[in-house]
Protein backbone atom coordinates (compact mmCIF):
# COMPACT_ATOMS: atom_id res chain seq x y z
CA UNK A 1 17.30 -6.64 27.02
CA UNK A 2 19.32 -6.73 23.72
CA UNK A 3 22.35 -8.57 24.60
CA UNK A 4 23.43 -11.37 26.82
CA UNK A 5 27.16 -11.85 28.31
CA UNK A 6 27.89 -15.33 28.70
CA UNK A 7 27.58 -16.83 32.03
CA UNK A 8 29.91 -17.40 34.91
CA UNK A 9 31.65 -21.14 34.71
CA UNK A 10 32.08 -21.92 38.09
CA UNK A 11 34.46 -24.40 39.18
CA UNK A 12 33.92 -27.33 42.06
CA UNK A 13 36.29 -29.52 43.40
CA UNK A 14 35.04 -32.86 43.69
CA UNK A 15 33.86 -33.24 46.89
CA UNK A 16 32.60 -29.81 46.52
CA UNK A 17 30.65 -31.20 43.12
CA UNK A 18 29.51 -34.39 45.13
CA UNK A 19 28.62 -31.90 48.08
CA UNK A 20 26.49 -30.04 45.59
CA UNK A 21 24.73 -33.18 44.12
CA UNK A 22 23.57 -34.85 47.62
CA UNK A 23 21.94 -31.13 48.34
CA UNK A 24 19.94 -30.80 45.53
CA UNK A 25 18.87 -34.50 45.29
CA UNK A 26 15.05 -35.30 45.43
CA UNK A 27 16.41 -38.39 47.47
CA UNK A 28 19.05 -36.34 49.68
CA UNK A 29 15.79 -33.98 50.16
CA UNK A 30 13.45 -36.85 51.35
CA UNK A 31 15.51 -37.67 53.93
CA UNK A 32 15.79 -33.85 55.50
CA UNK A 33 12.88 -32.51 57.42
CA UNK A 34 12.22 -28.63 57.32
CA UNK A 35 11.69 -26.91 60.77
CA UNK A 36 9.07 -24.86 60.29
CA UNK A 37 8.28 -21.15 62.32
CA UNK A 38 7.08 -22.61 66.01
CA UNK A 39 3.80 -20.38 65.39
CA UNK A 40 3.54 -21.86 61.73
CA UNK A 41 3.85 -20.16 58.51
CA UNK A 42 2.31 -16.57 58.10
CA UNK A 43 -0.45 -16.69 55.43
CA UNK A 44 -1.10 -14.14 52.80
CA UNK A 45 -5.21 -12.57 51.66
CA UNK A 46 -5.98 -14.73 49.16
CA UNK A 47 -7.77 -11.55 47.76
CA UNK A 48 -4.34 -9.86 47.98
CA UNK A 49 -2.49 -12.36 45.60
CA UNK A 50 -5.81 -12.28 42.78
CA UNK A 51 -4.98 -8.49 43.34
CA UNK A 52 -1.29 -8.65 41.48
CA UNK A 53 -2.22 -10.81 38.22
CA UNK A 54 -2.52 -8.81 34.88
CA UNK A 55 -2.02 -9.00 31.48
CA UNK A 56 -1.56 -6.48 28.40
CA UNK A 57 -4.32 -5.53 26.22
CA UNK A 58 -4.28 -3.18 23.08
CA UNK A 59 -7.45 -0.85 23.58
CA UNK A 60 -5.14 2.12 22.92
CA UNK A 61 -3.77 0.54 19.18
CA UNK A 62 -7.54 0.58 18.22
CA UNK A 63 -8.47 -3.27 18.83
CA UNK A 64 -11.98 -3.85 19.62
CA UNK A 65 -11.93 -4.05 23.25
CA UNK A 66 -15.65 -5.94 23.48
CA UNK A 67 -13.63 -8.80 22.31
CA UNK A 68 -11.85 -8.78 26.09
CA UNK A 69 -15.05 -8.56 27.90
CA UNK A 70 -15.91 -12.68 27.94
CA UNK A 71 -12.02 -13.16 28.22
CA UNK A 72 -11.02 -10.91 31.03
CA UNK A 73 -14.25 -12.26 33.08
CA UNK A 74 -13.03 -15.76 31.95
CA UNK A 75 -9.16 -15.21 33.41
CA UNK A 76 -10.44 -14.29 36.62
CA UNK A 77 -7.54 -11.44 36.59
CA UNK A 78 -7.71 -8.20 37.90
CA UNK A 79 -5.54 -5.74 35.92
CA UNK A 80 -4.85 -5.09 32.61
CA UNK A 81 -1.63 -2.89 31.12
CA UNK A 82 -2.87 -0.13 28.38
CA UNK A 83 -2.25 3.05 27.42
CA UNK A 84 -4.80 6.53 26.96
CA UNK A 85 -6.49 6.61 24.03
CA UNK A 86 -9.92 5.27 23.43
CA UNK A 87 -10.81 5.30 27.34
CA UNK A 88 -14.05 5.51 26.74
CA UNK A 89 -13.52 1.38 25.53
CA UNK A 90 -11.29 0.94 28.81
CA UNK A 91 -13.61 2.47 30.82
CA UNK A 92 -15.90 -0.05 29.26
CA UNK A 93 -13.94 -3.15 30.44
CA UNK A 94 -13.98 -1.73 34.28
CA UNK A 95 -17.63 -1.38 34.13
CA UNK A 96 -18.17 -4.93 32.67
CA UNK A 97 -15.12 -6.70 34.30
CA UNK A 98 -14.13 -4.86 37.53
CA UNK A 99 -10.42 -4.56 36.13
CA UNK A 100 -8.32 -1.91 36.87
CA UNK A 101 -5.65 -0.04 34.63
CA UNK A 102 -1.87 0.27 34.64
CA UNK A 103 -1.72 3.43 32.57
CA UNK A 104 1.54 4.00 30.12
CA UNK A 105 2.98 6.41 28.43
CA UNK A 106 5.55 9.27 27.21
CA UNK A 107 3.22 12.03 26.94
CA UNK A 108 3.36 13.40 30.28
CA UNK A 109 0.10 15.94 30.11
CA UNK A 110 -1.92 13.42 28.57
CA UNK A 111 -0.74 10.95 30.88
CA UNK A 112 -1.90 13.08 33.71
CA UNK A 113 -5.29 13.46 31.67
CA UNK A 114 -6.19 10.14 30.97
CA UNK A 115 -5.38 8.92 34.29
CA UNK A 116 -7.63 11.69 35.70
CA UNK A 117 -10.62 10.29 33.57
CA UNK A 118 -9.73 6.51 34.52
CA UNK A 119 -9.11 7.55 38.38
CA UNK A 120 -13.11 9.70 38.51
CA UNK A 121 -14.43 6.08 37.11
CA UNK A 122 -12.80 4.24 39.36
CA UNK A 123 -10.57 2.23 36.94
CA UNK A 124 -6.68 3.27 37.54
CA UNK A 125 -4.29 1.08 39.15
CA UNK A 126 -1.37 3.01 38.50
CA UNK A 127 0.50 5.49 36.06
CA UNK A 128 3.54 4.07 33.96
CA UNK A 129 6.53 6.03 32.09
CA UNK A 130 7.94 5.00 28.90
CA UNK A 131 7.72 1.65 27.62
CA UNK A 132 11.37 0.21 26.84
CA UNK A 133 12.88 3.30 25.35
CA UNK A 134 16.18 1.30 24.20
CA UNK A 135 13.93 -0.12 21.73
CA UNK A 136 11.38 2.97 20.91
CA UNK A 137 12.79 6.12 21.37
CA UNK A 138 10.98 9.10 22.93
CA UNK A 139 11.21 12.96 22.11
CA UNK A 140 10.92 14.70 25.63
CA UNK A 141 11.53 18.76 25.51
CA UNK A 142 12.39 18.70 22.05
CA UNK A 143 15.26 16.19 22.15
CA UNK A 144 14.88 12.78 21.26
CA UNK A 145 16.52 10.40 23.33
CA UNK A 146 16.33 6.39 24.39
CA UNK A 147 17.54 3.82 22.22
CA UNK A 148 21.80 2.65 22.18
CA UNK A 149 23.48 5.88 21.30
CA UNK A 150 21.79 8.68 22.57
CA UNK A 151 21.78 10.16 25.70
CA UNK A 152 18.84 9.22 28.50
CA UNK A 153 18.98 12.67 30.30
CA UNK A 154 15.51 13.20 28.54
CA UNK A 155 14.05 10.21 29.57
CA UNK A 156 15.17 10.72 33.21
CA UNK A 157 13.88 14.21 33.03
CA UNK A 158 10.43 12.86 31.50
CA UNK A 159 10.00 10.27 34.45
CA UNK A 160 11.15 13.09 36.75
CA UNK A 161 8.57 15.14 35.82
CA UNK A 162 5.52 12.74 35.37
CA UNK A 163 6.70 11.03 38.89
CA UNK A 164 6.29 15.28 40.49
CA UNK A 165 3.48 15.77 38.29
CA UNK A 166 1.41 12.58 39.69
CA UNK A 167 2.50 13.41 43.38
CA UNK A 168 1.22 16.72 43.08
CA UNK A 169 -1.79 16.41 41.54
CA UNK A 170 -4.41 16.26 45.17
CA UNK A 171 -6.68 13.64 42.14
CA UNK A 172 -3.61 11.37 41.99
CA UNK A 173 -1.23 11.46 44.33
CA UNK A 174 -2.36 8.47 46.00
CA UNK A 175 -2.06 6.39 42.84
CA UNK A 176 1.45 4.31 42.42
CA UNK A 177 4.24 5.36 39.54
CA UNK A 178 5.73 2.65 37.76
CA UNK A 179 9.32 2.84 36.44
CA UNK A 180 10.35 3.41 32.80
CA UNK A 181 11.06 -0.41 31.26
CA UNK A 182 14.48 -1.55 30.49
CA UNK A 183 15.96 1.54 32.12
CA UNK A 184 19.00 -0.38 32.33
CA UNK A 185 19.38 -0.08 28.79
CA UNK A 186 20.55 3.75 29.64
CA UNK A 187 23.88 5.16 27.80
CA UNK A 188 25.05 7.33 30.08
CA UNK A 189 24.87 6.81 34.10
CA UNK A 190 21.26 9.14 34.58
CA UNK A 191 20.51 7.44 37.63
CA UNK A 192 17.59 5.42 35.73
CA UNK A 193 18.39 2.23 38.44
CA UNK A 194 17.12 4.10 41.11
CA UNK A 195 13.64 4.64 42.44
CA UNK A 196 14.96 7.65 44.17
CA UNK A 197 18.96 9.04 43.29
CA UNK A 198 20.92 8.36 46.40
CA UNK A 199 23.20 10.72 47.82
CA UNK A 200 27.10 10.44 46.34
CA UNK A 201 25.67 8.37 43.20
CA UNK A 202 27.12 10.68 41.33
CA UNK A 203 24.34 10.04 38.48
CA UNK A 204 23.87 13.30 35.67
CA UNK A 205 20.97 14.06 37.22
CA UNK A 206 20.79 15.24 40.96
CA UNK A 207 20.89 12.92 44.32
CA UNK A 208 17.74 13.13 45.67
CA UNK A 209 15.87 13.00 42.28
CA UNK A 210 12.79 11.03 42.56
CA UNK A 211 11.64 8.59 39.79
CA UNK A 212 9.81 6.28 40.73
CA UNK A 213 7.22 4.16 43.85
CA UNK A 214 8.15 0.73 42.00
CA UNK A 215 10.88 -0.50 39.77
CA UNK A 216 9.71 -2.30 36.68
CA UNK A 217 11.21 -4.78 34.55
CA UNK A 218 9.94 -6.97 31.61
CA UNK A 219 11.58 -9.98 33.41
CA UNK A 220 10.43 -12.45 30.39
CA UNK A 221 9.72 -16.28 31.78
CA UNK A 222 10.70 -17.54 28.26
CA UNK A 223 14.28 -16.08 28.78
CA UNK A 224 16.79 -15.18 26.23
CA UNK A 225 17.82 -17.54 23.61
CA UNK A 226 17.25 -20.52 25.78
CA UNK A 227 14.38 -23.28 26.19
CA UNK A 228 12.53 -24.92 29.00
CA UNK A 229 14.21 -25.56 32.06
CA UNK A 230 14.18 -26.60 35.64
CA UNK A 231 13.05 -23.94 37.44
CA UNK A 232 11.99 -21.11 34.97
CA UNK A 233 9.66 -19.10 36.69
CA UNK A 234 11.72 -19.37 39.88
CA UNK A 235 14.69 -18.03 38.47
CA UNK A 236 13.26 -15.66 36.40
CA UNK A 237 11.48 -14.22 39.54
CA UNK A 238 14.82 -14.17 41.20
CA UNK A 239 15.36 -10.43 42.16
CA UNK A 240 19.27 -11.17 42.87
CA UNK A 241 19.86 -13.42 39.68
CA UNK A 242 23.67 -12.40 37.79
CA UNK A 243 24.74 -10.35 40.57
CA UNK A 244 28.12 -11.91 39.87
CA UNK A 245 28.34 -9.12 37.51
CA UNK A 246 27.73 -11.14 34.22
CA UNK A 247 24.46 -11.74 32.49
CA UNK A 248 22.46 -14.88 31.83
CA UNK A 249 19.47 -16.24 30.52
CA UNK A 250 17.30 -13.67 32.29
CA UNK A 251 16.55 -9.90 32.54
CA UNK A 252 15.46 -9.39 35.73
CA UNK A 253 15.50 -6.75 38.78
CA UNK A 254 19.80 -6.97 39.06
CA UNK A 255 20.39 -6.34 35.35
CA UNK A 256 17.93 -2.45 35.80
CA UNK A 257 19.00 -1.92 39.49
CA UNK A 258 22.34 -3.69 40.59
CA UNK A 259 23.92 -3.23 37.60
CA UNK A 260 22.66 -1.92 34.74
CA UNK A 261 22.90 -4.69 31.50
CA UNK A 262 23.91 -2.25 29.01
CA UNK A 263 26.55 0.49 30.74
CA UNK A 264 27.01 -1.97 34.04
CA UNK A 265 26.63 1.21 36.29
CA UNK A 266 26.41 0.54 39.68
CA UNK A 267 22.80 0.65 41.59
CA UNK A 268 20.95 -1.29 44.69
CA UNK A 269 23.48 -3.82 46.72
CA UNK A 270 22.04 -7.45 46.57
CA UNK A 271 20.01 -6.32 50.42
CA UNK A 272 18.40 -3.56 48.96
CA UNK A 273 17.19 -5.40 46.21
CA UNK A 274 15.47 -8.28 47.79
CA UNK A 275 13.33 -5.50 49.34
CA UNK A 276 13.17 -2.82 46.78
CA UNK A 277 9.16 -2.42 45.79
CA UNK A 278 8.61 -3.92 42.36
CA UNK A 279 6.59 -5.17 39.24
CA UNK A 280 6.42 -6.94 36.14
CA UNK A 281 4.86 -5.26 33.37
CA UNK A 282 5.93 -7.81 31.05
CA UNK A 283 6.21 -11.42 31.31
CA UNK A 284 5.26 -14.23 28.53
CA UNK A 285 5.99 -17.12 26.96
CA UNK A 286 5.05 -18.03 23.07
CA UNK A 287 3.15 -20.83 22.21
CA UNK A 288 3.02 -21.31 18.35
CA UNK A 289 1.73 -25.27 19.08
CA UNK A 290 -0.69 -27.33 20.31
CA UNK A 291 2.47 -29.14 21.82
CA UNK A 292 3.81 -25.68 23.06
CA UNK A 293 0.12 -24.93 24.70
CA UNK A 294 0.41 -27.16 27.79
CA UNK A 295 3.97 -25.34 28.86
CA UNK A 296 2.95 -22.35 28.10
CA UNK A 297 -0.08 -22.78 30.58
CA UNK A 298 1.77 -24.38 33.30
CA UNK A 299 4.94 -21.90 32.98
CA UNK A 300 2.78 -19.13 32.97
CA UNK A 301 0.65 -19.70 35.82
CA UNK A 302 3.99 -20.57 37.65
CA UNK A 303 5.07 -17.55 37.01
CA UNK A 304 2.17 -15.82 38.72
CA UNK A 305 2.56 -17.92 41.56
CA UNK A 306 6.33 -17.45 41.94
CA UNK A 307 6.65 -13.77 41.17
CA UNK A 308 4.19 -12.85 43.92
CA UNK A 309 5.86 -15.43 46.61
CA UNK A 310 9.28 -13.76 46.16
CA UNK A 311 8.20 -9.94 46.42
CA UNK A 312 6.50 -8.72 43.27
CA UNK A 313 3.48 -6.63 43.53
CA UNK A 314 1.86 -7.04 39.93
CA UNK A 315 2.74 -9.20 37.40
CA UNK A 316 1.13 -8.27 33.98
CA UNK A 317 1.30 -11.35 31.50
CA UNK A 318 2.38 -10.24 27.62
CA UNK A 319 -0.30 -10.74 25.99
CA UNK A 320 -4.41 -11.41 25.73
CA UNK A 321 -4.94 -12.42 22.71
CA UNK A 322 -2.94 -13.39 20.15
CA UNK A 323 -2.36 -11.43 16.77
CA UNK A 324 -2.45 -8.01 18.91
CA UNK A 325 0.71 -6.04 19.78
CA UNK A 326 3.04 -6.70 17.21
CA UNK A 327 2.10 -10.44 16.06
CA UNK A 328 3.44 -14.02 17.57
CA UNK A 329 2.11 -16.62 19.72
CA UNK A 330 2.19 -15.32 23.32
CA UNK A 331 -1.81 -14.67 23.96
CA UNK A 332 -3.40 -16.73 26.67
CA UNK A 333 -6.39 -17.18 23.94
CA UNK A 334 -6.38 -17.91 19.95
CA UNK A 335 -7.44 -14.79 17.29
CA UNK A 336 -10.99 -16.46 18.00
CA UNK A 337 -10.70 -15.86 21.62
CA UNK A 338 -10.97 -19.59 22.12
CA UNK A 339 -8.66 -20.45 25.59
CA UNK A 340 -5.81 -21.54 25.37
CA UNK A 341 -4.47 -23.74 27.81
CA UNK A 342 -2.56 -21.07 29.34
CA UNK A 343 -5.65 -19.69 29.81
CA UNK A 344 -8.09 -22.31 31.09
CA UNK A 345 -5.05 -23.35 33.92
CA UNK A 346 -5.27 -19.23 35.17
CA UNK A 347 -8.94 -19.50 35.19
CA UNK A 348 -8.52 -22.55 37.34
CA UNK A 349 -6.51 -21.30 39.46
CA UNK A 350 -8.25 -18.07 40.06
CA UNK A 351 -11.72 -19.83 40.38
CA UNK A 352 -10.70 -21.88 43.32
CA UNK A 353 -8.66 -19.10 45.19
CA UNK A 354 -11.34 -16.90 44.29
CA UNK A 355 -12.38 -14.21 47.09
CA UNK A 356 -13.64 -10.69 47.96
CA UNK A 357 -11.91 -8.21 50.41
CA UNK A 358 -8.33 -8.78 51.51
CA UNK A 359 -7.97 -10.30 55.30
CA UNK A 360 -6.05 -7.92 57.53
CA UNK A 361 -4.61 -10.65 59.52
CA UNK A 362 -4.85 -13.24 57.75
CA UNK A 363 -3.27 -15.60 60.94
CA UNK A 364 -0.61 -18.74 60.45
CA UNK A 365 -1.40 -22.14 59.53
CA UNK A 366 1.19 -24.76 60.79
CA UNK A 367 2.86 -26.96 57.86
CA UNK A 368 5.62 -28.23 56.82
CA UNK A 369 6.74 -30.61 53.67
CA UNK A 370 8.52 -33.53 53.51
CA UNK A 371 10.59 -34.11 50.51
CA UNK A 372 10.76 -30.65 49.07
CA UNK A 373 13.35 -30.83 46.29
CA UNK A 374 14.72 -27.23 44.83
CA UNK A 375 12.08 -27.17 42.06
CA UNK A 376 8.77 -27.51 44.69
CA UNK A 377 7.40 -24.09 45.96
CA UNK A 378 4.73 -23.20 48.05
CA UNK A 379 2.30 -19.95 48.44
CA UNK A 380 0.46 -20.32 51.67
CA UNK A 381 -3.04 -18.18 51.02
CA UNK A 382 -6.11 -17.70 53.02
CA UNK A 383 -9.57 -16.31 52.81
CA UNK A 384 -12.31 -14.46 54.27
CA UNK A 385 -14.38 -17.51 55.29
CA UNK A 386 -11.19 -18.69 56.66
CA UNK A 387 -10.05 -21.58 54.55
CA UNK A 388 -6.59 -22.17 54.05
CA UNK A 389 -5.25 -22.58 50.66
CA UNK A 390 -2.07 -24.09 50.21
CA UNK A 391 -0.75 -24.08 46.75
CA UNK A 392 2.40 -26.46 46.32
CA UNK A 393 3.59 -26.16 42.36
CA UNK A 394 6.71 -27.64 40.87
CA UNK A 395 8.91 -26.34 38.20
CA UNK A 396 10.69 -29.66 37.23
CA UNK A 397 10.69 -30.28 33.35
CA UNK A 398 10.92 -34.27 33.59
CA UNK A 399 9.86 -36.51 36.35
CA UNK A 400 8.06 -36.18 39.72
CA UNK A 401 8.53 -35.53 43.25
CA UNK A 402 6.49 -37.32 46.07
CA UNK A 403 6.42 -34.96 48.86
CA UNK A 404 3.90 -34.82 52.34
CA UNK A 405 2.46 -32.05 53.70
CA UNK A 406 2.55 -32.16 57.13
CA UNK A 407 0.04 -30.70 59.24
CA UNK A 408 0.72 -31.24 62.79
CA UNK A 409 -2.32 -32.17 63.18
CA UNK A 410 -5.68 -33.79 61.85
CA UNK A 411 -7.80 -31.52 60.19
CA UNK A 412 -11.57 -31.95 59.45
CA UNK A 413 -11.88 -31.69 55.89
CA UNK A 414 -8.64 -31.53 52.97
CA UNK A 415 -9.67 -30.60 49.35
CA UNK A 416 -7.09 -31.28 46.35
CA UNK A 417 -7.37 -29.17 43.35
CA UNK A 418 -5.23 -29.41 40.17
CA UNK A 419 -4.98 -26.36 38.16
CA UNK A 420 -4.27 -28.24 34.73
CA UNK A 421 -7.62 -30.76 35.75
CA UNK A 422 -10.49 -28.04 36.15
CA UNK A 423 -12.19 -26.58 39.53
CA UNK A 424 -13.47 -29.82 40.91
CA UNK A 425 -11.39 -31.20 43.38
CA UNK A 426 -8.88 -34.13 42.51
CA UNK A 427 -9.45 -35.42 46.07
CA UNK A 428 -11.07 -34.69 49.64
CA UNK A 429 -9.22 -35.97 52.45
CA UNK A 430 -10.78 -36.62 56.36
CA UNK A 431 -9.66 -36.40 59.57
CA UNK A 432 -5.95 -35.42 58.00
CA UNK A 433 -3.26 -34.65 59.50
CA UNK A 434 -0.83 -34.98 56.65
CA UNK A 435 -1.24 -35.03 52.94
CA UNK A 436 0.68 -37.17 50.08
CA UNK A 437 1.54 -35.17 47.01
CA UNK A 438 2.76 -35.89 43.55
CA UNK A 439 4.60 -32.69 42.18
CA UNK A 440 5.95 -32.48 39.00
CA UNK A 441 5.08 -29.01 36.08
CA UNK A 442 2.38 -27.44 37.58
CA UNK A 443 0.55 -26.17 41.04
CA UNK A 444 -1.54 -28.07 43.17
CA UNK A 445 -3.92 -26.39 45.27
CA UNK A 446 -4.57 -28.09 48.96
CA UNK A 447 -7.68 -26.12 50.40
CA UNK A 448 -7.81 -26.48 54.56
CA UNK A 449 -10.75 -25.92 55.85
């Protein structure tokens, strides 16, 4: 996104302000206890969540991709974001990582190729359109188009056709298509902030036009212009975020498909949107410091956390390494492929909820916390042995929360895990029916056997 309106100033009376304050108060919270569902909270294949964690790679710009092998394996993630040339290489990092690809691109008949050869080897996740065309312009049909004064009818008509393209090909049809990026950076109203043109849109191209299985939007963590605040993955995950018609700090799902950022034409009401299938095919945060290292790990793996708990299928993570794709600080590991922190606090996290096979019903596990301020989240996770994992993570730039995890009842065996402390657990609890927690930057992980 290239520009940012300022935000709405809203105005509180004062016992609407002091309202406001005794709400959001850790201490206000402490006193409150949440009702949980009577059958207990609904868990989630622990397998399923590993499934939707990515990050971009540059095998297609010619970088050495044996240099990702030891990292990828390392991460623990399961997708990487690339485009088609030198699949032999990609092919390469399936074989020797078990990754799969998100495949981008302009070139629709190459597209189609490439995924072809990634789909027969087993290695395609899905096929992507054009990557941010407001800032790299495409030539579709011999007209160039994309970018802040040209019209998008050519991109439209390029998604169009790769989205028809995919669904009829009997080798690919079953494989997802990913939106164009920043399609709400389109000129003219083409209908780009839908995933399929409703009737009366009254878009330049067609109702009924089909783009488009997920919308996709480079929702970036680190924000714009802005620094490190309460809450940052959370809101940044936010799918309704600046639906008051202005634009803040983030670019996320109601800036493509509410209203678009750039023309402000009208797309998906607030309902649709909470439900509207979607992804994030890039999301990062720069860490140019040792000092900046230990945010950048905690934000990051936040963000994985909270993307997934409020609706997003995939979340791929800009960048591997650093010194790849266009310079800067945002790689999870050095030019030397030496972790980061970012990186060892992702392989934490994905070592302990590690798993194989997604549960079908993956049953409830009755909790509920005590003290849960509005910067404490939880992901409730489970896996094929049957373990519980309950991952509690706070987004709270200063300070601590004490919270308990109640569990209704005693359970046998309680493992604590912190993701920023390694794989070993940080305590095993007994015979525990309820579990104290100190939450402040980063995720906890409280395993239930």
């Amino acid at each position: 996104m290239s520009s940012t309106l300022p935000g709405l100033q809203e105005s509180l009376t004062g016992s609407a302000i002091l309202l406001s304050i005794l709400i959001t108060s850790p201490v206000f919270a402490d006193q409150r206890r949440p009702t949980p569902p009577p059958n207990g909270v609904l868990a989630v294949s622990s397998d399923t969540f590993l499934s939707s964690l990515g990050v971009n790679t540059h095998v297609d710009q010619g970088y050495n991709a044996g240099s990702y092998v030891l990292a990828l394996r390392y991460l623990g993630v399961r997708n990487i974001r690339d485009s088609q040339r030198n699949l032999s290489s990609t092919i390469m990092l399936h074989e020797q990582t078990g990754i799969r690809v998100d495949l981008l691109g302009f070139d629709v008949i190459g597209l189609l190729a490439a995924a072809k050869t990634l789909a027969q080897a087993g290695s395609l996740l899905a096929i992507e359109g054009p990557n941010e065309p407001n800032n790299f312009p495409i030539t579709y049909d011999g007209k160039q188009s994309g970018g802040r004064y040209t019209s998008w009818v050519p991109v439209a008509q390029l998604q169009k056709d790769l989205y028809n393209a995919v669904k009829s090909d009997p080798e690919l049809s079953q494989y997802p298509v990913f939106h164009v990026s920043e399609g709400g950076a389109e000129t003219d109203n083409v209908g780009l902030q839908y995933l399929t043109i409703p009737a009366g849109a009254a878009t330049k191209l067609p109702d009924g036009t089909q783009f488009a299985d997920y919308a996709n939007v480079h929702n970036y963590v680190c924000g714009i212009r802005m620094g490190y605040v309460d809450n940052q993955a959370w809101q940044a995950a936010d799918p309704t975020l600046n639906s008051n018609g202005l634009f803040g700090h983030w670019d996320g799902l109601y800036g493509e498909y509410g209203k678009t950022w750039s023309g402000h034409f009208n797309g998906y009401s607030n309902a649709q949107l909470e439900d509207l299938p979607r992804v994030t095919t890039e999301t990062g945060w720069d860490a140019a410091t040792v000092a900046d290292e230990r945010i950048q790990g905690t934000v990051l793996v936040n963000t994985y956390l909270a993307q997934f708990k409020r609706g997003w299928r995939y979340t791929f993570i800009y960048e591997l390494g650093d010194g790849e794709g266009g310079g800067g600080h945002q790689g999870l590991f050095h030019e030397n492929w030496t972790p980061k922190l970012a990186a060892t606090y992702i392989h934490n996290l994905t070592t302990v909820l590690a798993d194989d096979g997604a549960l079908a019903d993956p049953g409830h596990l009755y909790y509920y916390i005590v003290g849960q301020s509005a910067t404490v989240h939880d992901l409730l996770l489970r896996k094929r042995s049957g373990v519980f994992e309950l991952v509690v993570w706070g987004e709270q730039v200063a300070g601590t929360n004490d919270v308990t995890v109640s569990l209704g009842r005693a359970h046998a065996k309680v493992t604590i895990y912190d993701t920023t402390a390694g794989v070993t657990p940080i305590q095993v609890l007994t015979n525990a029916g309820s579990v104290p927690l100190t939450i402040s930057d980063h995720a906890l992980i409280v395993e239930i056997d």
